[in-house]
C-alpha atoms as a PDB file:
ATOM      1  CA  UNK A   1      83.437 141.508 152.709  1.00  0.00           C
ATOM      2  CA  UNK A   2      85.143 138.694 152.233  1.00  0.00           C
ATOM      3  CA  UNK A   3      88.051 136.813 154.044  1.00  0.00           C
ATOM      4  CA  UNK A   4      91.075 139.161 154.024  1.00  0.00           C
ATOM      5  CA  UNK A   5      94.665 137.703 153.957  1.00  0.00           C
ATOM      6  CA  UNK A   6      97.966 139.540 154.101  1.00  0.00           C
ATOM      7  CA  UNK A   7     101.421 138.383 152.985  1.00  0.00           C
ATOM      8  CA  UNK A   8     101.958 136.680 156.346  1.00  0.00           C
ATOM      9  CA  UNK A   9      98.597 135.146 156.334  1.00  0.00           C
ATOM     10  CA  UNK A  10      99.473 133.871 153.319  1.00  0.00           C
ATOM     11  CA  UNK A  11     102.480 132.178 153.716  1.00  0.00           C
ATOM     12  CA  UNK A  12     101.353 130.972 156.779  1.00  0.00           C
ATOM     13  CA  UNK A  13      98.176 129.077 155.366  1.00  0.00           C
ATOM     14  CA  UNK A  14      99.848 127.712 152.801  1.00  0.00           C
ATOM     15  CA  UNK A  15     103.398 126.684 154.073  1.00  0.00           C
ATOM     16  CA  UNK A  16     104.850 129.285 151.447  1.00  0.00           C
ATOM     17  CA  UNK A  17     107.976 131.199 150.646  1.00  0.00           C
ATOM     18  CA  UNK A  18     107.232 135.004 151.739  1.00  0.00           C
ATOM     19  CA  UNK A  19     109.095 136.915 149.345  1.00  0.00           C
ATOM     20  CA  UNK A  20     107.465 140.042 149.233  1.00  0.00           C
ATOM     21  CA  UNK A  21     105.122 141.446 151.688  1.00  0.00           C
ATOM     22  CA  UNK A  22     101.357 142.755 150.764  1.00  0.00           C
ATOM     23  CA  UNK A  23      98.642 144.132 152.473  1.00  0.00           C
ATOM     24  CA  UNK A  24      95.638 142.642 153.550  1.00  0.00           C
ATOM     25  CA  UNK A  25      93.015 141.481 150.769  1.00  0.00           C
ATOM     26  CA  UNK A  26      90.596 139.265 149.069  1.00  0.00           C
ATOM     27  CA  UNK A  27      91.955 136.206 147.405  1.00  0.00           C
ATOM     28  CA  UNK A  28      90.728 135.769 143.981  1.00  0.00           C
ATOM     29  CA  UNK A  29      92.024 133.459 140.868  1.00  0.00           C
ATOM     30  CA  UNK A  30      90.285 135.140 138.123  1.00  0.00           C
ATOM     31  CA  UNK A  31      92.831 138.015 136.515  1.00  0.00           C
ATOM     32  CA  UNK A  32      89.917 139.765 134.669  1.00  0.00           C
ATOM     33  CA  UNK A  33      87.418 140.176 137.954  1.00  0.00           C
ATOM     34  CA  UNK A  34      90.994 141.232 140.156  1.00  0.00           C
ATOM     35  CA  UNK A  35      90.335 144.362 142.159  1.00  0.00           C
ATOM     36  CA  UNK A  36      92.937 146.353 143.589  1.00  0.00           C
ATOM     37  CA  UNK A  37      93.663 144.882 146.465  1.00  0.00           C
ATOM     38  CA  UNK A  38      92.803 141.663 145.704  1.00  0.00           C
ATOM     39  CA  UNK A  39      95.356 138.330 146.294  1.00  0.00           C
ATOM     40  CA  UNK A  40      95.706 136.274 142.935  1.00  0.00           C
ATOM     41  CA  UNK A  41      96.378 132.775 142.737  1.00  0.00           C
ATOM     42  CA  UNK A  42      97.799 131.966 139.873  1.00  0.00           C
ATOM     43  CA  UNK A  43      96.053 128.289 138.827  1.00  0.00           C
ATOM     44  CA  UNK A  44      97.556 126.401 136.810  1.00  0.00           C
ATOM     45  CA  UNK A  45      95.666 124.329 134.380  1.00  0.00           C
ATOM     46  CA  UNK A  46      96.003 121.994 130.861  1.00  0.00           C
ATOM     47  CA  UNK A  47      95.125 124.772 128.452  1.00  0.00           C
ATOM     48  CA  UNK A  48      95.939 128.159 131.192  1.00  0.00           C
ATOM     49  CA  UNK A  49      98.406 129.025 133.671  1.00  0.00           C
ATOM     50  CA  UNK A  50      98.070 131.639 135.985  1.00  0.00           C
ATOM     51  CA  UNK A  51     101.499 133.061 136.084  1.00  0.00           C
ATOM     52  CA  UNK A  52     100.883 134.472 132.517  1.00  0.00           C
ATOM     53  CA  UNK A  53      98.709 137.200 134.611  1.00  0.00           C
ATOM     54  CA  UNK A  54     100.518 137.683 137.361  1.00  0.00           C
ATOM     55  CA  UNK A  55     101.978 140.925 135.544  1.00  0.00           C
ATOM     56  CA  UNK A  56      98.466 141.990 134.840  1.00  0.00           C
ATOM     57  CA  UNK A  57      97.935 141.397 138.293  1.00  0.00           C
ATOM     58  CA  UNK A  58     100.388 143.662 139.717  1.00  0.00           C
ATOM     59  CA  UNK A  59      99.601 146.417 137.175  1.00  0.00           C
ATOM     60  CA  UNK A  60      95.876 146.404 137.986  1.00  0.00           C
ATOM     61  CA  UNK A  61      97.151 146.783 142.055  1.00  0.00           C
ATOM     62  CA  UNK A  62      96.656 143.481 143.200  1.00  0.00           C
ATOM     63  CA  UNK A  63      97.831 143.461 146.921  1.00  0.00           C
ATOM     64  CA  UNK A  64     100.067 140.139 146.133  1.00  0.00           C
ATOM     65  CA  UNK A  65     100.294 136.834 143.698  1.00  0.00           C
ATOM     66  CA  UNK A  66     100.376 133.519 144.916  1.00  0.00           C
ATOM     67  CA  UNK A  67     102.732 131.588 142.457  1.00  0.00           C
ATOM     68  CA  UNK A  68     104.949 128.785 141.824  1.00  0.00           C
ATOM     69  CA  UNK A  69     107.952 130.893 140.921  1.00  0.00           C
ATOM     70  CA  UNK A  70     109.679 133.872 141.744  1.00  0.00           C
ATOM     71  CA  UNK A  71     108.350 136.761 139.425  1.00  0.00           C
ATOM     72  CA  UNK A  72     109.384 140.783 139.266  1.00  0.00           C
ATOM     73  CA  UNK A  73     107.083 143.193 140.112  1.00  0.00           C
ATOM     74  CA  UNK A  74     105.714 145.084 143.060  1.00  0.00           C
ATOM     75  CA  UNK A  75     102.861 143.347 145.087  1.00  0.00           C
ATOM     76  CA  UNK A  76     103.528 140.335 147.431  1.00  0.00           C
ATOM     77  CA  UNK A  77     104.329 137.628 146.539  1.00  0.00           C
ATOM     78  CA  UNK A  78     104.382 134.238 148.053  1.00  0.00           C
ATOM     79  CA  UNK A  79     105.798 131.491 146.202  1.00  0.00           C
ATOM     80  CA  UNK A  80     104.274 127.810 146.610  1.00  0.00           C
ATOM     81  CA  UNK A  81     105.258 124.505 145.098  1.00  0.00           C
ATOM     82  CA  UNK A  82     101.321 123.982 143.932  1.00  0.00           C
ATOM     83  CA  UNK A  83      98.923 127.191 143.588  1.00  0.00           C
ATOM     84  CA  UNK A  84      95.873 124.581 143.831  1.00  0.00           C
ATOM     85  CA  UNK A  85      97.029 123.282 146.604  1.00  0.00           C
ATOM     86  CA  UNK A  86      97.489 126.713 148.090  1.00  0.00           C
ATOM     87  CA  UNK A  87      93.650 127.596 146.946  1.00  0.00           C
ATOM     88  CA  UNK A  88      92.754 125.071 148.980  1.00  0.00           C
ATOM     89  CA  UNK A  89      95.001 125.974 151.994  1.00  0.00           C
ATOM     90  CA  UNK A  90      93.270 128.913 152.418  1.00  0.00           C
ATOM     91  CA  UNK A  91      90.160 127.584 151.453  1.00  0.00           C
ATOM     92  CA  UNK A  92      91.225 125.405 155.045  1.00  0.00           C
ATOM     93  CA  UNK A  93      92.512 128.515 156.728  1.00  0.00           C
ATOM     94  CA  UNK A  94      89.167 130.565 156.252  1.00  0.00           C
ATOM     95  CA  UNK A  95      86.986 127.782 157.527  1.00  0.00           C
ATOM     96  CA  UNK A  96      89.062 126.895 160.510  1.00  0.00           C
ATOM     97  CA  UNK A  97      88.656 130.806 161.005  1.00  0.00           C
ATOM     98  CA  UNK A  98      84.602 130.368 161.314  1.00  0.00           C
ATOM     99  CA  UNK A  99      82.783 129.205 164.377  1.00  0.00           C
ATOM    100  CA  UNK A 100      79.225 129.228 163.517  1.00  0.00           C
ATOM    101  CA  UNK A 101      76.991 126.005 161.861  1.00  0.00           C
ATOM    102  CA  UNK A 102      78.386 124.503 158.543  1.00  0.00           C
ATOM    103  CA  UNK A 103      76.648 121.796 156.387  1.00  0.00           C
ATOM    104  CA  UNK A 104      78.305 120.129 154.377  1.00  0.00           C
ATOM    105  CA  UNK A 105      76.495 118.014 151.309  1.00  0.00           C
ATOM    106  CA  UNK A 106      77.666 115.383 148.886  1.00  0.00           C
ATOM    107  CA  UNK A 107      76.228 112.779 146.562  1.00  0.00           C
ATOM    108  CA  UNK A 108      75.416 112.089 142.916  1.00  0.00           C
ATOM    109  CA  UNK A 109      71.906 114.401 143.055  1.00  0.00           C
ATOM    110  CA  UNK A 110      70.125 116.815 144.822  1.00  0.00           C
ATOM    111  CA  UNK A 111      73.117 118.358 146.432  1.00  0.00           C
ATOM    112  CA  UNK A 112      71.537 122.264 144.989  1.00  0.00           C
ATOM    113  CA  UNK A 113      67.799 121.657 145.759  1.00  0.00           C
ATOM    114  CA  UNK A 114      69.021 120.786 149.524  1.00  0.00           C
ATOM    115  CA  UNK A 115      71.489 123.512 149.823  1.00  0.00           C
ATOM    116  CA  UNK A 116      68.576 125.799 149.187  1.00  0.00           C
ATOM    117  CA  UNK A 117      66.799 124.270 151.722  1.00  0.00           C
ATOM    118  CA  UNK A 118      69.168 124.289 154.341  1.00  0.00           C
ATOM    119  CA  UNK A 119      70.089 127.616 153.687  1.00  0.00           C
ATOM    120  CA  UNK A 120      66.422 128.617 154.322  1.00  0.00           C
ATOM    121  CA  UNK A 121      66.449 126.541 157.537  1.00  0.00           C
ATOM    122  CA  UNK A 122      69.559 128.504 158.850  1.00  0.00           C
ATOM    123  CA  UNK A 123      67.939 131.613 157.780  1.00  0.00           C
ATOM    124  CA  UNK A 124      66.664 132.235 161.251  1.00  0.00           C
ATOM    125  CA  UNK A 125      70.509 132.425 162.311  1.00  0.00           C
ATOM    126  CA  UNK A 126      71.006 135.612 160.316  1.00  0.00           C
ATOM    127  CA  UNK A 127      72.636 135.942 157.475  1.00  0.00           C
ATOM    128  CA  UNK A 128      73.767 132.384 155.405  1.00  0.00           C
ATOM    129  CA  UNK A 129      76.742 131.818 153.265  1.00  0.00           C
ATOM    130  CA  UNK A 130      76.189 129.129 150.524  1.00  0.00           C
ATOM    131  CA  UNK A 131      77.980 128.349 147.308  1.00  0.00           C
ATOM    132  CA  UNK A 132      77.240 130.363 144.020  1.00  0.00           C
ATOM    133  CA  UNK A 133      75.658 127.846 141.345  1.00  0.00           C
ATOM    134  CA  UNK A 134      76.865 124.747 142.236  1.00  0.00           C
ATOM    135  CA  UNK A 135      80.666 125.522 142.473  1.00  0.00           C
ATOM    136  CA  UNK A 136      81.155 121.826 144.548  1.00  0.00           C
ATOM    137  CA  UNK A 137      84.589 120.806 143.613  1.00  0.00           C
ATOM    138  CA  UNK A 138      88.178 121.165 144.134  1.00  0.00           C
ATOM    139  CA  UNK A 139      88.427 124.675 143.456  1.00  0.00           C
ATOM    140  CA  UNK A 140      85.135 126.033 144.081  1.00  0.00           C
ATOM    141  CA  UNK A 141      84.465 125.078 148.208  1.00  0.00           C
ATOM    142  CA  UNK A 142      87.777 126.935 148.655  1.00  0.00           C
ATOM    143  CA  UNK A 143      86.641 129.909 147.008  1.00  0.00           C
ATOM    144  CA  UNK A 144      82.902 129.884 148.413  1.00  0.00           C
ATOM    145  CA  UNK A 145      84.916 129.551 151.515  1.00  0.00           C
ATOM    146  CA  UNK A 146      86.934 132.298 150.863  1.00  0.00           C
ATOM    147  CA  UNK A 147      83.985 134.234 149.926  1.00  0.00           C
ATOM    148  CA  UNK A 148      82.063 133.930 153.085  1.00  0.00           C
ATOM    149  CA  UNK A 149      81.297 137.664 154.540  1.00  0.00           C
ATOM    150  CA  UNK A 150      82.397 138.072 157.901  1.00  0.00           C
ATOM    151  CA  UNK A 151      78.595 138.670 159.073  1.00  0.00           C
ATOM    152  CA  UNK A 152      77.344 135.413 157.861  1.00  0.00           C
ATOM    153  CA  UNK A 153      75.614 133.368 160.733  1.00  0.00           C
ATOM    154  CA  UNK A 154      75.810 130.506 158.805  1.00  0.00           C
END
């Protein structure tokens, strides 16, 4: 399972505006893999923004949105002045909430060849969270983060 938020958690990570109240739930920023009960983050981006889902969202049962405006509709909302930013908030938030060994790697090459290898040296910890691919930038650590399941060792 992943790291579950609720409406408060929410607003609380991310120094939002709690306008309407949701249930606890996975945070995830793609519309098409939402789940019901999922928290979506509506990203904005040159070519995409977010908020043009956020009624998909909400019809598909999301538990709440995480936008830069007030929209209608049913699930919580929390309203943010930067939805990246807010990724990244609770990106923070779900780290902060983890007390067991993190490594963290940077540099122009070999950053996936030694993540596999410290993954297999943690091994002996239990269970070892590590990112997906190489998903090493400004919105993929928050959402390997975010992904973590709550029995990882590691």
């Amino acid at each position: 399972m992943s790291q579950l938020f609720d409406a408060q958690a929410v607003a609380a990570a991310t120094g939002g505006r709690l306008v309407r109240a949701g249930p606890s739930g996975p945070v995830v920023t793609d519309s098409r893999a939402l789940k019901a009960g999922d928290w979506f983050v509506a990203l904005v981006g040159p070519r995409f923004d977010g908020h043009d889902y956020v009624a998909a969202a909400d019809g598909a049962g999301a538990a709440g949105c995480v936008v830069e405006r007030e929209l209608p509709g049913t699930a919580g909302l929390v309203v943010v002045p930067d939805t990246t930013r807010a990724l990244q908030d609770l990106g923070r938030a779900a780290r902060a909430a983890f007390t067991g060994p993190v490594v963290g790697l940077t540099g122009s090459s070999g950053k996936t060849t030694t993540r596999a290898l410290c993954a297999l040296a943690l091994s002996p910890l239990g269970r070892v969270h590590q990112t997906t691919g190489n998903l090493n930038n400004h919105l993929g650590v928050p959402l390997t983060l975010l992904a973590r399941p709550d029995d990882a060792a590691a």
